[in-house]
N, C-alpha and C. Protein backbone atom coordinates (compact mmCIF):
# COMPACT_ATOMS: atom_id res chain seq x y z
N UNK A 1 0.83 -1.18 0.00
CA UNK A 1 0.00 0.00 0.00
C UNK A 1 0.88 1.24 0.00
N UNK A 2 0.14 2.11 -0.18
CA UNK A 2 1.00 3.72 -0.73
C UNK A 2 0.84 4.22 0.60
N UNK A 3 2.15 4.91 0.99
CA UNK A 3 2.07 5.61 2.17
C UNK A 3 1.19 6.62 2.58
N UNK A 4 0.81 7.36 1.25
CA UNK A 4 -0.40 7.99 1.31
C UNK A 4 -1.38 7.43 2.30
N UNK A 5 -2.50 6.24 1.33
CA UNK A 5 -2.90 5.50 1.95
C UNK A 5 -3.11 5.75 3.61
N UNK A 6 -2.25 4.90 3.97
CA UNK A 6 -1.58 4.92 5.40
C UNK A 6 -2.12 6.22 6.23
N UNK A 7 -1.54 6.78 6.05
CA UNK A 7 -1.63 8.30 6.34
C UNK A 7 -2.94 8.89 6.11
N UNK A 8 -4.05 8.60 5.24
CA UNK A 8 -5.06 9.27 5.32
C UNK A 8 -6.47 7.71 6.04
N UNK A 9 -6.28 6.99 6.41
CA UNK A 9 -6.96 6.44 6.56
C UNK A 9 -7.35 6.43 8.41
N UNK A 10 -6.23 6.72 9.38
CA UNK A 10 -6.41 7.55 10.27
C UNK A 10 -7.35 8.53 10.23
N UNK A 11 -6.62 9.15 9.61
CA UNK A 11 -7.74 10.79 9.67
C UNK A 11 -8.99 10.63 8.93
N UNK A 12 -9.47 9.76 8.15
CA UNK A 12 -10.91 9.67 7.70
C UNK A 12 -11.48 9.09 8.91
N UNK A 13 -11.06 8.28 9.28
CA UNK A 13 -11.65 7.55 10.66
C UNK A 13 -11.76 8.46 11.51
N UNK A 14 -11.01 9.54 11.63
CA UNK A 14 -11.76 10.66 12.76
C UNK A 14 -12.86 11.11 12.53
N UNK A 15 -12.66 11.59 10.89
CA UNK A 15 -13.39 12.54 10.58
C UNK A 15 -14.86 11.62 10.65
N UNK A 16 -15.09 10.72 10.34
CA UNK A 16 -16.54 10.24 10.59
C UNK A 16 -17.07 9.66 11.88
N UNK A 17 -15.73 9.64 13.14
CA UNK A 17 -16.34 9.51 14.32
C UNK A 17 -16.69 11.17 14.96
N UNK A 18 -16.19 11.86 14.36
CA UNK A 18 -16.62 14.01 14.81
C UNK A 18 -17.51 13.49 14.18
N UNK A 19 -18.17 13.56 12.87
CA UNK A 19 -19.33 13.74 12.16
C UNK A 19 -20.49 13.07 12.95
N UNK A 20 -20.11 11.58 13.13
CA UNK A 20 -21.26 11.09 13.93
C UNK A 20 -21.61 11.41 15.70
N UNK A 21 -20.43 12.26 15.96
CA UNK A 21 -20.54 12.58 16.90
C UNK A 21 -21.58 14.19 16.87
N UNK A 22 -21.24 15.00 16.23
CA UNK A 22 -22.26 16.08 15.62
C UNK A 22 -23.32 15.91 15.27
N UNK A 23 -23.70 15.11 14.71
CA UNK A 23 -24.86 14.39 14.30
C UNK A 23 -25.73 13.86 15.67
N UNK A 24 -25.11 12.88 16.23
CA UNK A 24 -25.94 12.33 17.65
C UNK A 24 -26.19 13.90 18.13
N UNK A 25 -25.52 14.42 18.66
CA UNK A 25 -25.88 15.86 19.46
C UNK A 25 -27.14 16.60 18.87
N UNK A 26 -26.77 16.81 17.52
CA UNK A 26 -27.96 17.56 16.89
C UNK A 26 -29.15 17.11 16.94
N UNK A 27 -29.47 15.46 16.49
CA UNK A 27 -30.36 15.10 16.50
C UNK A 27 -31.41 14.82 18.08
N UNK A 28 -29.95 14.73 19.26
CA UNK A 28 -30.42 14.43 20.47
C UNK A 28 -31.17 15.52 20.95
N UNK A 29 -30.45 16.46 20.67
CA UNK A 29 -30.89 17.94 21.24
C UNK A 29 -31.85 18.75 20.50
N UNK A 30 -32.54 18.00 19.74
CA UNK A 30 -33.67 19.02 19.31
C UNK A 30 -35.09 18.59 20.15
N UNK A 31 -35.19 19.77 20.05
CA UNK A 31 -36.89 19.32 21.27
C UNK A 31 -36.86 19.30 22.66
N UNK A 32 -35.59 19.42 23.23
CA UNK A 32 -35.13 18.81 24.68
C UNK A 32 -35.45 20.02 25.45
N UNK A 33 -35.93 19.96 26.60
CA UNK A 33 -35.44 21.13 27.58
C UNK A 33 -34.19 21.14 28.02
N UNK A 34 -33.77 22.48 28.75
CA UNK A 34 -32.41 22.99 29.10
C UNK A 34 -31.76 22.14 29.86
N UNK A 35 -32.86 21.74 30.99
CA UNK A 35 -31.88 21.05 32.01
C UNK A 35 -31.19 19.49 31.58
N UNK A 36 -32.14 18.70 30.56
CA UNK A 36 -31.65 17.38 29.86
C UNK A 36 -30.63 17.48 28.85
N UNK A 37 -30.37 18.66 28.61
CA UNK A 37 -29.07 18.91 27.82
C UNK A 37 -27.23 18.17 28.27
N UNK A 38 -27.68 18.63 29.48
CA UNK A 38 -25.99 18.51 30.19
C UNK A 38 -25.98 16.83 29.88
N UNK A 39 -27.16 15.74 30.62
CA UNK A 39 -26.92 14.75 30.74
C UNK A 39 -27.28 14.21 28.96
N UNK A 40 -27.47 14.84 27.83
CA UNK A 40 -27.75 14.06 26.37
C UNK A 40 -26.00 14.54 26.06
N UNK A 41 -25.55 15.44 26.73
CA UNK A 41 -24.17 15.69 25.82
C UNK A 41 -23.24 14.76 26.46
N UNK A 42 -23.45 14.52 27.89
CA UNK A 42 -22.35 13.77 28.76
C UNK A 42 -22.44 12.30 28.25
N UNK A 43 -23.35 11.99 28.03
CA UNK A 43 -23.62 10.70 26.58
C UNK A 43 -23.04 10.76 25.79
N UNK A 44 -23.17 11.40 25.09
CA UNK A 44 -22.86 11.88 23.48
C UNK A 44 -21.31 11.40 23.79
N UNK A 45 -20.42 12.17 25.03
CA UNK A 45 -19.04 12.45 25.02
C UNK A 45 -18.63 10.88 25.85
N UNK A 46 -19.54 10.45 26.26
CA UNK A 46 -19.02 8.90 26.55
C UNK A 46 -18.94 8.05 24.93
N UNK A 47 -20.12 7.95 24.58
CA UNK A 47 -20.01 7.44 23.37
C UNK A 47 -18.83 7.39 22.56
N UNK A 48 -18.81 8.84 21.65
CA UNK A 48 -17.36 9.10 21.86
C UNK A 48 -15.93 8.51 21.96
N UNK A 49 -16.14 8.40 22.89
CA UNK A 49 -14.88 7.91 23.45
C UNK A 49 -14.35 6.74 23.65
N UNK A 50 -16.47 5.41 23.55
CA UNK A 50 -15.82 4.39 23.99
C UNK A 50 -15.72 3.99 22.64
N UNK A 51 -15.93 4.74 21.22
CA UNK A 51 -15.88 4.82 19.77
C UNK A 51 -14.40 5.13 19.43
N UNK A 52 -13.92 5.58 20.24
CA UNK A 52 -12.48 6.00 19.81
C UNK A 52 -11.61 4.88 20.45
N UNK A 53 -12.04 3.95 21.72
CA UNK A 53 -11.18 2.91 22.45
C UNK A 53 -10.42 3.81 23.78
N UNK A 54 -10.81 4.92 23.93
CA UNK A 54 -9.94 5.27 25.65
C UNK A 54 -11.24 5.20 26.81
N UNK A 55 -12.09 4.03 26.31
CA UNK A 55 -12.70 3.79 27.50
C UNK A 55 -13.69 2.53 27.54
């Protein structure tokens, strides 16, 4: 494989775990009241993360 390759296949893999991470938020947070916000994002940012493997 081309080092290229290599090198961009990392960074697409971010870029569609941000995207789906933007996405969950947007879609979570429409309609919500204020106070269910904190606990739909503290989700969102577990998710996240256990999507990325540091948890």
């Amino acid at each position: 494989m081309d080092v290229m390759v290599w090198a961009l296949v990392p960074v697409a893999g971010m870029v569609v775990v941000a995207t789906a991470a933007v996405l969950i938020a947007v879609i979570a947070l429409k309609g919500t009241a204020a106070r269910e916000r904190a606990h739909i994002l503290r989700a969102a940012a577990e998710l996240v993360r256990a999507v990325r493997g540091q948890r």
